[in-house]
PDB file of N, CA and C in Angstrom:
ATOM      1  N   UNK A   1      -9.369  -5.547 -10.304  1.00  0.00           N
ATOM      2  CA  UNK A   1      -8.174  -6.106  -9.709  1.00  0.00           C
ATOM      3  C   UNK A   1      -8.527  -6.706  -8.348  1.00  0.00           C
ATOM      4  N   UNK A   2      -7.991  -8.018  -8.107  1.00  0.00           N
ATOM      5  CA  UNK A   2      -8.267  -8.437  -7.281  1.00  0.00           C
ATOM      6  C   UNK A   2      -7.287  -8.147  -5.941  1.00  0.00           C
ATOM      7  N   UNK A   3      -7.444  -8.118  -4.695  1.00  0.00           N
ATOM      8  CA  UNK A   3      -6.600  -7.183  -3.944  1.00  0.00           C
ATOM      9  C   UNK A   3      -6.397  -8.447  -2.518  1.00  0.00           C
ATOM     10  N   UNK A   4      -5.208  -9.017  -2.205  1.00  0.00           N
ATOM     11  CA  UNK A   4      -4.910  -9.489  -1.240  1.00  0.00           C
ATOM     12  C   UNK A   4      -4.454  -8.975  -0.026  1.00  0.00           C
ATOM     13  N   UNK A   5      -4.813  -9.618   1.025  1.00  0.00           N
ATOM     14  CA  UNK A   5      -4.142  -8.908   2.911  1.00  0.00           C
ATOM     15  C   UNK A   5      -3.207 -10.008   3.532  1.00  0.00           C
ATOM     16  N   UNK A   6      -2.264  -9.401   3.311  1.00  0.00           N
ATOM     17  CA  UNK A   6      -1.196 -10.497   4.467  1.00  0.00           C
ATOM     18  C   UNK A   6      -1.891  -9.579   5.886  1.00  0.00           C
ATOM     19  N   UNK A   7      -1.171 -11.263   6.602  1.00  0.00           N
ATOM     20  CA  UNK A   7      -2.322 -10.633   8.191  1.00  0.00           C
ATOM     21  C   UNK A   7      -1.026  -9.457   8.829  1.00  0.00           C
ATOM     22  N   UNK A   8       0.220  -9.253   8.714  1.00  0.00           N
ATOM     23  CA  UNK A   8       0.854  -7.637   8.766  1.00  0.00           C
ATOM     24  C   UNK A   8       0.152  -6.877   8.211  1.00  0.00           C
ATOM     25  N   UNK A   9      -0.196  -6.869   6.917  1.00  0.00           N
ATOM     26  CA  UNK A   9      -1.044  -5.957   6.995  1.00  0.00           C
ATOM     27  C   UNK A   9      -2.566  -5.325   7.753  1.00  0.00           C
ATOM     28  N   UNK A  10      -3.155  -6.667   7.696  1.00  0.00           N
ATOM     29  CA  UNK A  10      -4.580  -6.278   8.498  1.00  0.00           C
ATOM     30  C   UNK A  10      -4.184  -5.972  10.228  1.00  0.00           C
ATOM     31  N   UNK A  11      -2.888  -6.361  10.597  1.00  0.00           N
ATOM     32  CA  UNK A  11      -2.251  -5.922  12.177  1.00  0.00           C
ATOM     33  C   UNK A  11      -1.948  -4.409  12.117  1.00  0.00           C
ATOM     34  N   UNK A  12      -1.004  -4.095  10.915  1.00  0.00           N
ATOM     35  CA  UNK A  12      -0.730  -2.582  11.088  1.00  0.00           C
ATOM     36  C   UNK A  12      -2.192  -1.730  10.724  1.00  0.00           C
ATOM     37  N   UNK A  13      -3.087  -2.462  10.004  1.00  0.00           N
ATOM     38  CA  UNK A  13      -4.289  -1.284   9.430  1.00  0.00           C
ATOM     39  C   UNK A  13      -5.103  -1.177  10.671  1.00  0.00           C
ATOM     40  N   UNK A  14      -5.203  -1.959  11.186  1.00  0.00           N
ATOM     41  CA  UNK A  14      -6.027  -1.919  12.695  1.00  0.00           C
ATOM     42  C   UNK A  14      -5.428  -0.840  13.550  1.00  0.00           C
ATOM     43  N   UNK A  15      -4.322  -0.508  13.741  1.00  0.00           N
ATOM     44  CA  UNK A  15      -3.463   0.557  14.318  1.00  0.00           C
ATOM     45  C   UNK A  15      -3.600   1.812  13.311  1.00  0.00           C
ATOM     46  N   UNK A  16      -4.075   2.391  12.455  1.00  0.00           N
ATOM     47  CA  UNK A  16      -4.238   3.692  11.608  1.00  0.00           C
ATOM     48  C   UNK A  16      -5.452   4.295  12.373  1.00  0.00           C
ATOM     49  N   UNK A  17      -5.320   5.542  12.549  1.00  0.00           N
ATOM     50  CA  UNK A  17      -6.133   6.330  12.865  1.00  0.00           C
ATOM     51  C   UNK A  17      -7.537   5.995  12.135  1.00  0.00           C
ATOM     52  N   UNK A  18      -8.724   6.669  12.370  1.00  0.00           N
ATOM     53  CA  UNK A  18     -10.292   6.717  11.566  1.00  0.00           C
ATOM     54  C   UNK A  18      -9.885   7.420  10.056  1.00  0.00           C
ATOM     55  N   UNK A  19      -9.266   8.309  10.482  1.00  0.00           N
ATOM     56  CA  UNK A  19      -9.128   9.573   9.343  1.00  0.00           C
ATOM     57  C   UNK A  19      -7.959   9.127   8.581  1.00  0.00           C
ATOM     58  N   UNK A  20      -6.911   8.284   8.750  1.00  0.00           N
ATOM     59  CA  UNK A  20      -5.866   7.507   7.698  1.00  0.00           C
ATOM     60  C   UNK A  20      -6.497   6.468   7.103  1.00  0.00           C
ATOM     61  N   UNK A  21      -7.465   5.384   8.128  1.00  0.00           N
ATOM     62  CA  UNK A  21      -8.274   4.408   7.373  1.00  0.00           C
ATOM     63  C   UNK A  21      -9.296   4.993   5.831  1.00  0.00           C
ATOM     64  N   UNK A  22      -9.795   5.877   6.441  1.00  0.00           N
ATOM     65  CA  UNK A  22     -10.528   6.197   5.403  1.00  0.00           C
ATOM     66  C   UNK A  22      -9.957   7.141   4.175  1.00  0.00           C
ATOM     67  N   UNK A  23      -8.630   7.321   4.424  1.00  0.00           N
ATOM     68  CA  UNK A  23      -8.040   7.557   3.135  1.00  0.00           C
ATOM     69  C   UNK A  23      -7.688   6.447   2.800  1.00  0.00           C
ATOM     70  N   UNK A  24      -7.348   5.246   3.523  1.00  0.00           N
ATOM     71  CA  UNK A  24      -6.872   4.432   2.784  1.00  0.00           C
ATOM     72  C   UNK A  24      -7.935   3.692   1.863  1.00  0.00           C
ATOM     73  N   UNK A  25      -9.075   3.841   1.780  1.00  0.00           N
ATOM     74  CA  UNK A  25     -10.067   3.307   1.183  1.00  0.00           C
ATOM     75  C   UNK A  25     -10.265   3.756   0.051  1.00  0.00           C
ATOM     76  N   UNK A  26     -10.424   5.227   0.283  1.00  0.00           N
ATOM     77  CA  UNK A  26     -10.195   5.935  -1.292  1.00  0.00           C
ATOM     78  C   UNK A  26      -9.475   5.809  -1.741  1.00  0.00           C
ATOM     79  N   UNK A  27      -7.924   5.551  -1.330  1.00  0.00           N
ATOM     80  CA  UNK A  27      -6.626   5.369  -1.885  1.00  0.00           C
ATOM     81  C   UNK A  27      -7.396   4.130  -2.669  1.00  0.00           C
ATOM     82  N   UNK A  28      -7.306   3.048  -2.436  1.00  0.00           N
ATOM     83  CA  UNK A  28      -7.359   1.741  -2.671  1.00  0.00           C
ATOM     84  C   UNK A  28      -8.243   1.779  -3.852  1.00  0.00           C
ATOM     85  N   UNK A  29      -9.291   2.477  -3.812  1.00  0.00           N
ATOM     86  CA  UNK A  29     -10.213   2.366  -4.934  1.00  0.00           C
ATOM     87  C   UNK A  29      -9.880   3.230  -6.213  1.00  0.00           C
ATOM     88  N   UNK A  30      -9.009   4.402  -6.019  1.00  0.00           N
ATOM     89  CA  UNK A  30      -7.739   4.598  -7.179  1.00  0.00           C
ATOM     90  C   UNK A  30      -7.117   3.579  -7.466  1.00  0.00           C
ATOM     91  N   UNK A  31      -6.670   2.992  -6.684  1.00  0.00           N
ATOM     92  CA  UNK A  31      -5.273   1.896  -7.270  1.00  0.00           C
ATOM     93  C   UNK A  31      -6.311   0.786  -7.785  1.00  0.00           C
ATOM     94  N   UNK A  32      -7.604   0.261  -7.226  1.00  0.00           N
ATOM     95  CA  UNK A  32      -8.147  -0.705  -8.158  1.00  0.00           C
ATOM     96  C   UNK A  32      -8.853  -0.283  -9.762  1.00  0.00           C
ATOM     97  N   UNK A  33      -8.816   1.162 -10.189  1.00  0.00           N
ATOM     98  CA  UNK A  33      -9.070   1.431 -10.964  1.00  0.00           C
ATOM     99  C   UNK A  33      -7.814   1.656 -12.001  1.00  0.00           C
ATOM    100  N   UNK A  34      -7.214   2.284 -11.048  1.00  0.00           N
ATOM    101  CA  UNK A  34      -5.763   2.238 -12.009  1.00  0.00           C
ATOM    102  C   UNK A  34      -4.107   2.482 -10.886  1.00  0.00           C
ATOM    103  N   UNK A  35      -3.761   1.478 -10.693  1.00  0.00           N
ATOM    104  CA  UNK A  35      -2.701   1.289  -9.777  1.00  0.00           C
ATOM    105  C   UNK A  35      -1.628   2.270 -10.053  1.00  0.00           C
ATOM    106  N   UNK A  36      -1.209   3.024 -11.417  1.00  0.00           N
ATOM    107  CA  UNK A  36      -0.567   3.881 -11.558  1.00  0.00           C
ATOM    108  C   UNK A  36      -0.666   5.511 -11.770  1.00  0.00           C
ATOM    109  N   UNK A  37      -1.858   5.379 -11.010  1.00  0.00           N
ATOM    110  CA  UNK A  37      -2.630   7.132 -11.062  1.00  0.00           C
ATOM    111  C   UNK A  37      -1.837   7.567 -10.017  1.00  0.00           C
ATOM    112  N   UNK A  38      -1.351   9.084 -10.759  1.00  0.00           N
ATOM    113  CA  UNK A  38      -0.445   9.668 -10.317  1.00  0.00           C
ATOM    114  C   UNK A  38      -0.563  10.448  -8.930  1.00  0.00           C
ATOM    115  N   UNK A  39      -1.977   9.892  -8.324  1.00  0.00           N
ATOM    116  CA  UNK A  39      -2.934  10.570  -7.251  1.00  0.00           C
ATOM    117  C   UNK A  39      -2.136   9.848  -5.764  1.00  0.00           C
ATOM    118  N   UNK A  40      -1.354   8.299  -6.457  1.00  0.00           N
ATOM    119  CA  UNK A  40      -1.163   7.335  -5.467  1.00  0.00           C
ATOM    120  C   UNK A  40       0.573   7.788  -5.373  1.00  0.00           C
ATOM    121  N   UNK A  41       1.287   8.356  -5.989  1.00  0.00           N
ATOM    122  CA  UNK A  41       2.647   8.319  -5.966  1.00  0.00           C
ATOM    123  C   UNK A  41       3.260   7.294  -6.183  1.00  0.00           C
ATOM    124  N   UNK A  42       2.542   5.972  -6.755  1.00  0.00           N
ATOM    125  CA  UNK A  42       3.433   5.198  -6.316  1.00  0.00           C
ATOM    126  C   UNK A  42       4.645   5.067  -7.491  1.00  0.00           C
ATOM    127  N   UNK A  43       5.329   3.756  -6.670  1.00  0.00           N
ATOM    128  CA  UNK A  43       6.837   3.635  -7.347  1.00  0.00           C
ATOM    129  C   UNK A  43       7.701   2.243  -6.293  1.00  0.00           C
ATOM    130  N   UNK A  44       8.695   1.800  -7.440  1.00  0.00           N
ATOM    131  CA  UNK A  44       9.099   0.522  -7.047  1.00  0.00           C
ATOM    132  C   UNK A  44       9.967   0.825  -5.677  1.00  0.00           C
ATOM    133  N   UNK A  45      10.180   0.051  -5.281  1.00  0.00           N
ATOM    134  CA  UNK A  45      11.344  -0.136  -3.903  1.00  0.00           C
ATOM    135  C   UNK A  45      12.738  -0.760  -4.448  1.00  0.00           C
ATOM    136  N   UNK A  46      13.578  -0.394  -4.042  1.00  0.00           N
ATOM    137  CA  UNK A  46      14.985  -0.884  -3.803  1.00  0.00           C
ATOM    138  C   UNK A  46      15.360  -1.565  -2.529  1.00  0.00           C
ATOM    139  N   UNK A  47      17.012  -1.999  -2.806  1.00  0.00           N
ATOM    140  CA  UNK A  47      17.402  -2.497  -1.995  1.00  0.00           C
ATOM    141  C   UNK A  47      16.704  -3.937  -1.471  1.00  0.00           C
ATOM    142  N   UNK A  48      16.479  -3.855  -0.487  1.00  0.00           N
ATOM    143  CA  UNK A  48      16.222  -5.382   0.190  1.00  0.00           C
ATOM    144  C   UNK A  48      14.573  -5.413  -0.021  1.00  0.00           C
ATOM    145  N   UNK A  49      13.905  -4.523  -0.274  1.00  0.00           N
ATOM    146  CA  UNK A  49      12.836  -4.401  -0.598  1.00  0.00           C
ATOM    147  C   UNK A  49      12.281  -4.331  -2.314  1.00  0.00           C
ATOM    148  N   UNK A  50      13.193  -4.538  -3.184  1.00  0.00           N
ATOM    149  CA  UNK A  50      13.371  -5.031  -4.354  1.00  0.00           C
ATOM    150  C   UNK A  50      12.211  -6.051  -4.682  1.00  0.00           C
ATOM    151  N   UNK A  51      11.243  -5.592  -5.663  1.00  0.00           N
ATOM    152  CA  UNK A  51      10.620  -6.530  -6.182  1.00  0.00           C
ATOM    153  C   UNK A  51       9.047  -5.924  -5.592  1.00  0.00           C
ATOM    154  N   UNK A  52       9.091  -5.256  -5.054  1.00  0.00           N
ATOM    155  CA  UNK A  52       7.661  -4.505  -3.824  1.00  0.00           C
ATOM    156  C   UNK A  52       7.538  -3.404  -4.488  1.00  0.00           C
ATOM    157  N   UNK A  53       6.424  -2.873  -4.527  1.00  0.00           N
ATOM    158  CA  UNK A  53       5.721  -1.251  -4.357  1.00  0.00           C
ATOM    159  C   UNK A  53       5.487  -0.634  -3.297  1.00  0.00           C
ATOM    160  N   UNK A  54       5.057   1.072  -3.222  1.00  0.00           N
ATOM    161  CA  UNK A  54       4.641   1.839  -2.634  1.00  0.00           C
ATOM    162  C   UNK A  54       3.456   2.930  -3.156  1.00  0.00           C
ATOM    163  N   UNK A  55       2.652   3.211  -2.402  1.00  0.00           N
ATOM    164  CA  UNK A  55       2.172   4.157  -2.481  1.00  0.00           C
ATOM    165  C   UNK A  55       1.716   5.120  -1.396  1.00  0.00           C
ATOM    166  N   UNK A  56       1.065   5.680  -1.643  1.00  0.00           N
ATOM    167  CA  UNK A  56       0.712   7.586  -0.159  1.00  0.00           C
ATOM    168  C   UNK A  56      -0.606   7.222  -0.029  1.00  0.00           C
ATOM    169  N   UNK A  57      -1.003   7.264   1.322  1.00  0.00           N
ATOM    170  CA  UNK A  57      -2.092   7.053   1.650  1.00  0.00           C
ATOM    171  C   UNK A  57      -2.601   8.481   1.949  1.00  0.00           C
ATOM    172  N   UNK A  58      -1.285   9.048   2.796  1.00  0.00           N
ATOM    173  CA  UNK A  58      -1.068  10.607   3.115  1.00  0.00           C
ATOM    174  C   UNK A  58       0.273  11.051   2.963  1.00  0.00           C
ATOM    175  N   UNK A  59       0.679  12.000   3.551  1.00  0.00           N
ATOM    176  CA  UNK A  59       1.974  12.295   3.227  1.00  0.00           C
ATOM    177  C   UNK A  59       2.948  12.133   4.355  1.00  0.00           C
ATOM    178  N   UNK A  60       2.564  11.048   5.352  1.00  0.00           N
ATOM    179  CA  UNK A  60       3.035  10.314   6.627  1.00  0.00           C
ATOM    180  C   UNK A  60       3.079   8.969   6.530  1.00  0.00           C
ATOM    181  N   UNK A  61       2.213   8.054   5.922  1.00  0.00           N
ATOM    182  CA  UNK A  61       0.984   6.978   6.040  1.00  0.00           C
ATOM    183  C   UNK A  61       1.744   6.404   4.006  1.00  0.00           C
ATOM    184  N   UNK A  62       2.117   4.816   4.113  1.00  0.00           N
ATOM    185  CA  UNK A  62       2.318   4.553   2.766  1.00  0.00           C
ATOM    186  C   UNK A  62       1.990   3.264   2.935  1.00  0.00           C
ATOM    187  N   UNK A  63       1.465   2.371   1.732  1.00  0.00           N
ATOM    188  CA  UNK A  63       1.061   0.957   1.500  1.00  0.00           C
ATOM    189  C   UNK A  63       2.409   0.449   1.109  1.00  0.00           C
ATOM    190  N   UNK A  64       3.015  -0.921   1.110  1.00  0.00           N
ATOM    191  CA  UNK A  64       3.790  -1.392   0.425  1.00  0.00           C
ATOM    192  C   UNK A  64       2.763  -2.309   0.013  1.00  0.00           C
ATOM    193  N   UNK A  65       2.732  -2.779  -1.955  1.00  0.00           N
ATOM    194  CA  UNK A  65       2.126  -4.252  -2.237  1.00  0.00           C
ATOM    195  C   UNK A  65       3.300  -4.961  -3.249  1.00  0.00           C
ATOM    196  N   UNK A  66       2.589  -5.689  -3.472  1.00  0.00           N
ATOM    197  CA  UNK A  66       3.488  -6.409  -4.574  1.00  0.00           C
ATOM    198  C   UNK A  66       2.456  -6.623  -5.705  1.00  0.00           C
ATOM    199  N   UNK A  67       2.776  -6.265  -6.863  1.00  0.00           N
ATOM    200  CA  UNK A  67       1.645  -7.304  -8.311  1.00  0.00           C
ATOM    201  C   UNK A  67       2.458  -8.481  -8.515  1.00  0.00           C
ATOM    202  N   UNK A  68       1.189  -9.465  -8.091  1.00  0.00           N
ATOM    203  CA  UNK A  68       1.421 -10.970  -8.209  1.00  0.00           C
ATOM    204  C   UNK A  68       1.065 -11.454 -10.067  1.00  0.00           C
ATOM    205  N   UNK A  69       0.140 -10.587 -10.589  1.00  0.00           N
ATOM    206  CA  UNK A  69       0.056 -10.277 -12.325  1.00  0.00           C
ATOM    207  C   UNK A  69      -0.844  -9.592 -11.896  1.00  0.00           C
ATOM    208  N   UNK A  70      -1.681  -9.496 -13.431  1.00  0.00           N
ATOM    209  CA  UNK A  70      -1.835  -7.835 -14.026  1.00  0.00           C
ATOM    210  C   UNK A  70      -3.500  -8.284 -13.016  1.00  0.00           C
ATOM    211  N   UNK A  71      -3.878  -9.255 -12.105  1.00  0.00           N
ATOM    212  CA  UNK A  71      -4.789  -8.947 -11.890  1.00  0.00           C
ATOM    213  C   UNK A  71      -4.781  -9.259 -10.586  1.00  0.00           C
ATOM    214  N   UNK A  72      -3.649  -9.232  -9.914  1.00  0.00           N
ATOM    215  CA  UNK A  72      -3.777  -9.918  -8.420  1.00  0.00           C
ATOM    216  C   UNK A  72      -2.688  -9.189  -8.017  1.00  0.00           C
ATOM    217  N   UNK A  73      -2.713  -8.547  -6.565  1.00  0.00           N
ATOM    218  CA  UNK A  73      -2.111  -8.087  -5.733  1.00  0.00           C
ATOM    219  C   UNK A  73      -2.115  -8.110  -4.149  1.00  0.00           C
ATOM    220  N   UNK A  74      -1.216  -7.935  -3.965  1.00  0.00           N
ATOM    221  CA  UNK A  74      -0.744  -8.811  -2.328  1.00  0.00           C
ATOM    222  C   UNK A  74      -0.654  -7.158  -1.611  1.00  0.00           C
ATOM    223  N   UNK A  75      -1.507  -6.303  -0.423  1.00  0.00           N
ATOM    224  CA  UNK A  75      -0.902  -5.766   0.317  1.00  0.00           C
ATOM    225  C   UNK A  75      -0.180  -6.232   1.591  1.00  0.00           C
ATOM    226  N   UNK A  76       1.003  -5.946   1.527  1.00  0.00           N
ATOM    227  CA  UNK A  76       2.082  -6.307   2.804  1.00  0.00           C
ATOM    228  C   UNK A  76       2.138  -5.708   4.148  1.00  0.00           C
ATOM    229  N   UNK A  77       1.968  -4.053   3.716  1.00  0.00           N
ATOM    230  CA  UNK A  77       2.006  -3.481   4.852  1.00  0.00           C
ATOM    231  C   UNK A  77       2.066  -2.327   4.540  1.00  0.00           C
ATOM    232  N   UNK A  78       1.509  -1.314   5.715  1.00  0.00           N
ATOM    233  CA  UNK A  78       0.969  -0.286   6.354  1.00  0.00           C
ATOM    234  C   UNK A  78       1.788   0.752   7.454  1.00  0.00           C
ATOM    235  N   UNK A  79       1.771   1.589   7.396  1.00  0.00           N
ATOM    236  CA  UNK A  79       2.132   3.105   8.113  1.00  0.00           C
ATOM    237  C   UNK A  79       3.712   3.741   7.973  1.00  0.00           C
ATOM    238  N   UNK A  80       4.124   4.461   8.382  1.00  0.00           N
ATOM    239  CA  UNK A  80       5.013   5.936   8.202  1.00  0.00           C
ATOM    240  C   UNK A  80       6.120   5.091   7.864  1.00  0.00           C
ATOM    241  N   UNK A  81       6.958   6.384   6.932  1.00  0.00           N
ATOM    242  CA  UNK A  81       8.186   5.699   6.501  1.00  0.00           C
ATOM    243  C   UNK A  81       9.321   4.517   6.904  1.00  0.00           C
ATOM    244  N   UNK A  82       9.165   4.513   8.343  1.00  0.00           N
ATOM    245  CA  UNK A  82       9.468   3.225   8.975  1.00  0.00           C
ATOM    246  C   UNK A  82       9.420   1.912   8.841  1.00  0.00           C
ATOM    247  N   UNK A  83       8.150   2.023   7.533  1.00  0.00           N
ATOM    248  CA  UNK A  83       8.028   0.423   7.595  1.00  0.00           C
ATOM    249  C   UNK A  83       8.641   0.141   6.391  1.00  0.00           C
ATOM    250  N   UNK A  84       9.649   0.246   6.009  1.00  0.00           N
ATOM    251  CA  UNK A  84      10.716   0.309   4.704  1.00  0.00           C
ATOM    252  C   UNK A  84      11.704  -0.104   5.827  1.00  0.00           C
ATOM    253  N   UNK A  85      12.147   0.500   6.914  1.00  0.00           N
ATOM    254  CA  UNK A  85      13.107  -0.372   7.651  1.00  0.00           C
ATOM    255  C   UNK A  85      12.957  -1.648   8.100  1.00  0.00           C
ATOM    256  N   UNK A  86      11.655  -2.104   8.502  1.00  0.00           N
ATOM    257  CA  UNK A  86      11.410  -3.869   8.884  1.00  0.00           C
ATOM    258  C   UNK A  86      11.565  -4.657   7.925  1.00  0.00           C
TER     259      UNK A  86
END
């Protein structure tokens, strides 16, 4: 799977701790093996965020992406439940 960075995202990942980055790496290499391993939590978004994903990087720390198709994906953005409010 091929894996895209909006530059929000590469702004908020620059702001993650050493020790969240590097979960997020392992995270990532679950989700490029299989985006719905139950390791990632993820699950769709509602509301105004309709049409987006999530997943746990930690249990503070979540990705939003989108699947653009079954082989391309857009990450949007990075860190604590907050970023569901922007």
């Amino acid at each position: 799977m091929k894996i895209y960075y909006s530059s929000k995202f590469l702004r908020e990942y620059k702001k993650l701790s050493p020790t969240v980055k590097l979960l997020a790496e392992v995270k990532e290499e679950i989700f490029r093996n299989n985006p719905h391993d139950p390791k990632l939590k993820a699950h769709q978004l509602t509301g105004s965020l309709k049409g987006y994903w999530a997943f746990s990087i930690d249990s503070k720390t979540r990705i939003i992406f989108e699947f653009r198709s079954k082989l391309v994906t857009w990450f949007h953005s990075t860190g604590s439940h907050d970023i569901y409010k922007r």
